[in-house]
N, C-alpha and C. Protein backbone atom coordinates (compact mmCIF):
# COMPACT_ATOMS: atom_id res chain seq x y z
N UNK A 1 -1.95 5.99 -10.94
CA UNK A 1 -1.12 4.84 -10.60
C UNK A 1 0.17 5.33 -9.94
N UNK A 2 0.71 4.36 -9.15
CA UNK A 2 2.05 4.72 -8.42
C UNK A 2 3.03 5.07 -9.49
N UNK A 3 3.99 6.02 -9.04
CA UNK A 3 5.14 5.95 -9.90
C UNK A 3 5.82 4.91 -10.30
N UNK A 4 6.40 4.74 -10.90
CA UNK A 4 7.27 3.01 -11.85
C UNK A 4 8.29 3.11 -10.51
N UNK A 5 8.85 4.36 -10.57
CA UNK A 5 10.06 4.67 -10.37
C UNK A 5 10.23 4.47 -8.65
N UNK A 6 8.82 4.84 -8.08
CA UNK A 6 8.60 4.17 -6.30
C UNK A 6 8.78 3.36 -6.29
N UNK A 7 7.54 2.49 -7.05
CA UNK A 7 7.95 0.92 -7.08
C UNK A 7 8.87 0.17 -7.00
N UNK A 8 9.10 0.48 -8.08
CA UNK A 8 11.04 -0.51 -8.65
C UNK A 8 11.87 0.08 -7.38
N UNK A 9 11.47 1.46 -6.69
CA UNK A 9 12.93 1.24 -5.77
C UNK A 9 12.50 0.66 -4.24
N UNK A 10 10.98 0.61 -4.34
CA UNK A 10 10.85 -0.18 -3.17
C UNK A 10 11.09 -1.80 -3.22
N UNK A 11 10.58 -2.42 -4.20
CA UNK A 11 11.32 -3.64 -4.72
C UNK A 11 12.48 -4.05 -4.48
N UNK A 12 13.01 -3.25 -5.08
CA UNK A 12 14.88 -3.12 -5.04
C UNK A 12 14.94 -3.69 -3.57
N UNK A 13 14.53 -2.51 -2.88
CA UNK A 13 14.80 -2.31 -1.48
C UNK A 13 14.44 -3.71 -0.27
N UNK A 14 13.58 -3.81 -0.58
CA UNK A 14 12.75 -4.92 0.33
C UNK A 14 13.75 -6.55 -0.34
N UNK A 15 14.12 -6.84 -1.55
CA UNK A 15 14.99 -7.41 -2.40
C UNK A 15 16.46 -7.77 -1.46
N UNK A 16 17.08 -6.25 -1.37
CA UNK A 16 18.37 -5.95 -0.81
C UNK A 16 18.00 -6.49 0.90
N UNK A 17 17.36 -6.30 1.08
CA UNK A 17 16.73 -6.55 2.64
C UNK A 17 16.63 -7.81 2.65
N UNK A 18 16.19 -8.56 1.94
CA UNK A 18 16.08 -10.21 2.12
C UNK A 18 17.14 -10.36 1.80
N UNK A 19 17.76 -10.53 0.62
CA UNK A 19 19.36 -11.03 0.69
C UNK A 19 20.13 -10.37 1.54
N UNK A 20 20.50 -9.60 2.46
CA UNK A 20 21.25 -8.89 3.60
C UNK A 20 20.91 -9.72 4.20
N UNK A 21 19.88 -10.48 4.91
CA UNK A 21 19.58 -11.16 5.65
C UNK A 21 19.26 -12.67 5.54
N UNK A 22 20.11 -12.86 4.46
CA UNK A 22 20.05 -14.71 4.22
C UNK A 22 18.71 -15.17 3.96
N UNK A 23 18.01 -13.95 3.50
CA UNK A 23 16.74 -15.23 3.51
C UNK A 23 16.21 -14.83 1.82
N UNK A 24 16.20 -16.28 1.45
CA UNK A 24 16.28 -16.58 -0.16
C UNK A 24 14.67 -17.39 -0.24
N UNK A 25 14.39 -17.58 -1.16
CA UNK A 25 13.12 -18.27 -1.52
C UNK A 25 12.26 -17.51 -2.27
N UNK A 26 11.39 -18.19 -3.30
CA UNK A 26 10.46 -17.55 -4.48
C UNK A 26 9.13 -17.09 -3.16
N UNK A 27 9.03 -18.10 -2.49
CA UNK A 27 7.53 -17.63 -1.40
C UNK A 27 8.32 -16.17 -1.11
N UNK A 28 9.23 -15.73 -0.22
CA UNK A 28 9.73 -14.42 0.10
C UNK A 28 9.79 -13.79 -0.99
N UNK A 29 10.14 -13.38 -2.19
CA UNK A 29 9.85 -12.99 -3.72
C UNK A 29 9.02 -12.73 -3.68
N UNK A 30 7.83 -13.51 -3.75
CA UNK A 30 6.68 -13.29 -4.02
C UNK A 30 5.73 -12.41 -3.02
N UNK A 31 5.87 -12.80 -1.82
CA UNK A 31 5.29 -11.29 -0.56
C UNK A 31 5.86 -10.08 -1.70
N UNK A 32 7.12 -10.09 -1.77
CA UNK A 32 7.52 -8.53 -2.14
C UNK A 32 6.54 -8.12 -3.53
N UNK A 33 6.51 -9.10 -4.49
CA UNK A 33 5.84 -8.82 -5.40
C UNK A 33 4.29 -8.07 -4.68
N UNK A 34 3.64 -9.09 -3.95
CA UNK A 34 2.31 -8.67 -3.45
C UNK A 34 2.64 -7.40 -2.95
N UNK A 35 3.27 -6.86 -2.26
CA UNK A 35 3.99 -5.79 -1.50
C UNK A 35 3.53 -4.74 -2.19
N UNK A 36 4.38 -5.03 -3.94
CA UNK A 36 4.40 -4.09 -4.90
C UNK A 36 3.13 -3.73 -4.93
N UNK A 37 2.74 -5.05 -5.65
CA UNK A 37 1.17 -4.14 -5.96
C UNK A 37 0.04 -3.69 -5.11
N UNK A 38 0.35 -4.24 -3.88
CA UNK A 38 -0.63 -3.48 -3.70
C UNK A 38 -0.67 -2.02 -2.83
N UNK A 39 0.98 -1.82 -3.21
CA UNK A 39 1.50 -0.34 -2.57
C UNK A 39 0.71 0.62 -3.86
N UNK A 40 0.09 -0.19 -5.18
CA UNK A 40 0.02 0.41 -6.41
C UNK A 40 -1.40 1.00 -6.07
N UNK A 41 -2.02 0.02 -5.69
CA UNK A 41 -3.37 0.09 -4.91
C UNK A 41 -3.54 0.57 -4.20
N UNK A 42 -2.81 1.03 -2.80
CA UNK A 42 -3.22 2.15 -2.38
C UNK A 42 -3.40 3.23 -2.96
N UNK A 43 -1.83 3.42 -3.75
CA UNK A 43 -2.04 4.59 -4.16
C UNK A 43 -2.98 5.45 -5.14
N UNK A 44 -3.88 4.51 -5.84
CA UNK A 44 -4.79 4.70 -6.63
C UNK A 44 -6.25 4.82 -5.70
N UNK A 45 -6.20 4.04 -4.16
CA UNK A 45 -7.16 4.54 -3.68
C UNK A 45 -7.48 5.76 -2.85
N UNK A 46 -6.11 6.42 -2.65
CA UNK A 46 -5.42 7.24 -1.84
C UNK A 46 -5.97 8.69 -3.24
N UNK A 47 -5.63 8.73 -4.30
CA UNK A 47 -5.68 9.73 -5.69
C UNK A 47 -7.18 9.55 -5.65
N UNK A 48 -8.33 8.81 -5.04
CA UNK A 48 -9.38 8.38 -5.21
C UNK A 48 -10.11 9.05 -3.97
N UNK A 49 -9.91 9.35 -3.17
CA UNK A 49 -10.02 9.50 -2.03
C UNK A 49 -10.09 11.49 -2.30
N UNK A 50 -8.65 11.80 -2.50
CA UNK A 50 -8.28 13.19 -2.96
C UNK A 50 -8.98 13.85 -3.27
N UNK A 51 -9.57 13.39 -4.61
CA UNK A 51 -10.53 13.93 -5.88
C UNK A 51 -12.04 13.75 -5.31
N UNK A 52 -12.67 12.39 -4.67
CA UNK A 52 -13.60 12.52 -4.51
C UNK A 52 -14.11 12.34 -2.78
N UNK A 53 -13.13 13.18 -2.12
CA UNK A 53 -13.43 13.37 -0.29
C UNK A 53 -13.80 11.56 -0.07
N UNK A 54 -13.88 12.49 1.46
CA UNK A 54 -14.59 11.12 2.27
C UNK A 54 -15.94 10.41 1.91
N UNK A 55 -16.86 11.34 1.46
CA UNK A 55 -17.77 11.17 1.11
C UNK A 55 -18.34 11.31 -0.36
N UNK A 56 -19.42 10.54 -0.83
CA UNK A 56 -19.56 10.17 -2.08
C UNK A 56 -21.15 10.74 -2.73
N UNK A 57 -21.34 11.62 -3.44
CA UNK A 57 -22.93 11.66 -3.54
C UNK A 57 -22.95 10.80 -4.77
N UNK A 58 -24.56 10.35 -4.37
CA UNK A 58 -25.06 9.16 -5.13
C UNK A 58 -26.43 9.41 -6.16
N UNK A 59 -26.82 8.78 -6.73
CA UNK A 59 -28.70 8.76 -7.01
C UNK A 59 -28.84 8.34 -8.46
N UNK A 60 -29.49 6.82 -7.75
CA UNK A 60 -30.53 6.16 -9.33
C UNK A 60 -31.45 6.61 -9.83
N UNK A 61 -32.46 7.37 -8.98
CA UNK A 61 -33.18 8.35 -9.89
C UNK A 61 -33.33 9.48 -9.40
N UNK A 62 -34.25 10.42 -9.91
CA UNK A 62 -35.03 11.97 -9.52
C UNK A 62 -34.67 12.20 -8.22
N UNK A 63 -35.84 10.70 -7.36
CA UNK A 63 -35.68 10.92 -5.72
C UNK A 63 -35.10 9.97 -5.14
N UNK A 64 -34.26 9.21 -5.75
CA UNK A 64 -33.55 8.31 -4.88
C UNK A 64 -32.09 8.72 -5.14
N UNK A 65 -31.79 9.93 -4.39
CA UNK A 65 -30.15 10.47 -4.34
C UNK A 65 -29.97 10.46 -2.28
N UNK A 66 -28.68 10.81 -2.83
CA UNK A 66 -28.10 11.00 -0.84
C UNK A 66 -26.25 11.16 -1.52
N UNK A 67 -26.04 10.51 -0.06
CA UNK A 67 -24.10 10.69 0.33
C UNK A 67 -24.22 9.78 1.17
N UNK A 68 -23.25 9.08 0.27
CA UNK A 68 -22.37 8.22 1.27
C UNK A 68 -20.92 8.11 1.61
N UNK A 69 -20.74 7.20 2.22
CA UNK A 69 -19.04 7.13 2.44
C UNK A 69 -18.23 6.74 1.55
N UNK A 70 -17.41 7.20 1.13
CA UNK A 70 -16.67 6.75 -0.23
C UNK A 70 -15.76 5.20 0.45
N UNK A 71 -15.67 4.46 -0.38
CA UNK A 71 -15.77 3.29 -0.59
C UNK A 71 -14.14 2.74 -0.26
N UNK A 72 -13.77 3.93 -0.61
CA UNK A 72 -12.09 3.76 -1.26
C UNK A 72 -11.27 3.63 0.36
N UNK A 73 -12.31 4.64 0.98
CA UNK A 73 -11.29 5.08 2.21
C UNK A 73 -10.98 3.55 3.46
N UNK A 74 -12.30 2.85 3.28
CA UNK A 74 -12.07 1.56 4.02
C UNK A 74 -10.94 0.66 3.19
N UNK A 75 -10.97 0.46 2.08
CA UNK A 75 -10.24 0.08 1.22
C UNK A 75 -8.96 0.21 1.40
N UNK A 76 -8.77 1.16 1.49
CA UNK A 76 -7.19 1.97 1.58
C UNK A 76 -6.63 1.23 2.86
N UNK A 77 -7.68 1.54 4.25
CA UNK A 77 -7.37 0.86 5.24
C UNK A 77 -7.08 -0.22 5.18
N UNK A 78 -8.22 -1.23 4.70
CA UNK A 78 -7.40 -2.89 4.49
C UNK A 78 -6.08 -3.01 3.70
N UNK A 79 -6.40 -2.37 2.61
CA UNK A 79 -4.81 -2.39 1.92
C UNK A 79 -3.54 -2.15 2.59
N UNK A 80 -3.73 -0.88 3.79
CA UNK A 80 -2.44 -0.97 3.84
C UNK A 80 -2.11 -1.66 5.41
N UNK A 81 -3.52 -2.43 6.01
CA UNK A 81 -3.03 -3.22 6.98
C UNK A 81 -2.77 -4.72 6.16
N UNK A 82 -3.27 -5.02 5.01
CA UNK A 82 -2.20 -6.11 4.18
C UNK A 82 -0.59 -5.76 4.32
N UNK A 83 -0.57 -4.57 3.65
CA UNK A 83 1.47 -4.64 3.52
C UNK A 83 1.97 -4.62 4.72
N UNK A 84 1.15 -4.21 5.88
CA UNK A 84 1.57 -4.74 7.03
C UNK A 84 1.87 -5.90 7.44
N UNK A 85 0.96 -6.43 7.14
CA UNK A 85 0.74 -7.99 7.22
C UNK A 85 2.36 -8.75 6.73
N UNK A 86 2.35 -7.91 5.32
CA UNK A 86 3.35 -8.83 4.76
C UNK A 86 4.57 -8.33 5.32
N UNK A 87 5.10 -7.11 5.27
CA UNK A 87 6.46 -6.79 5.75
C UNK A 87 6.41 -7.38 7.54
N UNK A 88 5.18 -8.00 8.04
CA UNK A 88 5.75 -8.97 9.59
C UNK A 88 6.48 -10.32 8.76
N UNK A 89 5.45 -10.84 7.72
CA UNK A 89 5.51 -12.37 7.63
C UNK A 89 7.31 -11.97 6.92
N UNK A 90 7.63 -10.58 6.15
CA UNK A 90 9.37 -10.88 5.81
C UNK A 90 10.19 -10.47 6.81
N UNK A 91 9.89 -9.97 7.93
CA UNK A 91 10.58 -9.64 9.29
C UNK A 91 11.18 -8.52 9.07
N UNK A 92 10.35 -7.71 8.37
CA UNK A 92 10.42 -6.21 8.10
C UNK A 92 9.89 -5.40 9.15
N UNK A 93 10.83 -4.51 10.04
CA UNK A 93 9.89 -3.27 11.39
C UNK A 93 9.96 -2.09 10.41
N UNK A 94 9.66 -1.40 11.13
CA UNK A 94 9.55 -0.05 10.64
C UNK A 94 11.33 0.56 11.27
N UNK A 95 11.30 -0.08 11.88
CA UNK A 95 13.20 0.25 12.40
C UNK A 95 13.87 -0.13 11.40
N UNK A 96 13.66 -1.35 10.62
CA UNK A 96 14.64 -1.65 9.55
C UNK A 96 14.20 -0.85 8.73
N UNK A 97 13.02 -0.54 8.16
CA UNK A 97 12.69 0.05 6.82
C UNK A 97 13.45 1.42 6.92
N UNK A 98 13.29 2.33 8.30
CA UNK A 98 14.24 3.88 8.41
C UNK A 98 16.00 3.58 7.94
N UNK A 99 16.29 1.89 8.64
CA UNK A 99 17.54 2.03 7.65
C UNK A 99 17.91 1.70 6.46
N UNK A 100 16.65 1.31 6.05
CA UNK A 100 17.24 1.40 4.35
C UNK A 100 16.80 2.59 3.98
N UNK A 101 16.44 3.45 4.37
CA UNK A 101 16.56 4.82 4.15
C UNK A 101 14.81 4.80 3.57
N UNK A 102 14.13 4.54 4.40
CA UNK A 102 12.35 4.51 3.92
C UNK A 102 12.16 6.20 4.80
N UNK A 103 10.89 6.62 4.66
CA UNK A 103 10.53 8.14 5.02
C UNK A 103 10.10 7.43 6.39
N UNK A 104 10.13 8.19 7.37
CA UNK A 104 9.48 7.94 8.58
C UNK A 104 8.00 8.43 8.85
N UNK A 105 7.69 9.37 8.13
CA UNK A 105 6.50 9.72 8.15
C UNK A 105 5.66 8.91 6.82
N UNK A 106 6.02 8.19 6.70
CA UNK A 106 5.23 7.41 5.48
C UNK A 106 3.61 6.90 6.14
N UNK A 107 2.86 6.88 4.98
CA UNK A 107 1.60 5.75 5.94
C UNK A 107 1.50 4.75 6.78
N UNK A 108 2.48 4.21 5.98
CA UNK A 108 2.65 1.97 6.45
C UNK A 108 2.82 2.16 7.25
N UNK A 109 3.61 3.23 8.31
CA UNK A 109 3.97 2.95 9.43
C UNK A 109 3.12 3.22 10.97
């Protein structure tokens, strides 16, 4: 699982970013919440990915084994074109996120 400690300061952050910018509302709250978790979710598919490669070996029985594509890695992709999704709908760029001091080499971006 993600660190507590990422989390809460990306929260924070995206938080400080809406109020800097006048924009108040539980719907905006709530993106960030989604934000959170499912930055949690990557990262658990990302630790998933690590441990068990791109690829996945399989088999229900004796002779029905093979490899496939691990599952996680498409996953990961939709996930993190969601937080994309959401940091457009809070009028979050990747220009603002470098000034609240986000990594530039991060994934999301």
């Amino acid at each position: 699982m993600a660190k507590k400690k990422t989390v809460t300061k990306i929260r924070e952050d995206l938080i400080q970013y809406l109020e800097d910018a006048g924009i108040y509302g539980e719907h905006f709250f709530n993106l960030v919440d989604d934000y959170c978790r499912l930055y949690e979710i990557k990262e658990m598919l990302w630790k998933d990915i690590q441990e068990r490669g791109v690829a996945v070996e399989w088999q229900n029985s004796e002779t029905s084994k093979g490899v496939k594509k691990n599952e996680s890695v498409g996953e990961y992709n939709k996930v993190n074109s969601q937080m994309m999704n959401i940091l457009k709908q809070l009028g979050i760029t990747s220009e603002t996120l470098r000034m609240l001091g986000g990594d530039e080499d991060d994934d999301e971006f």
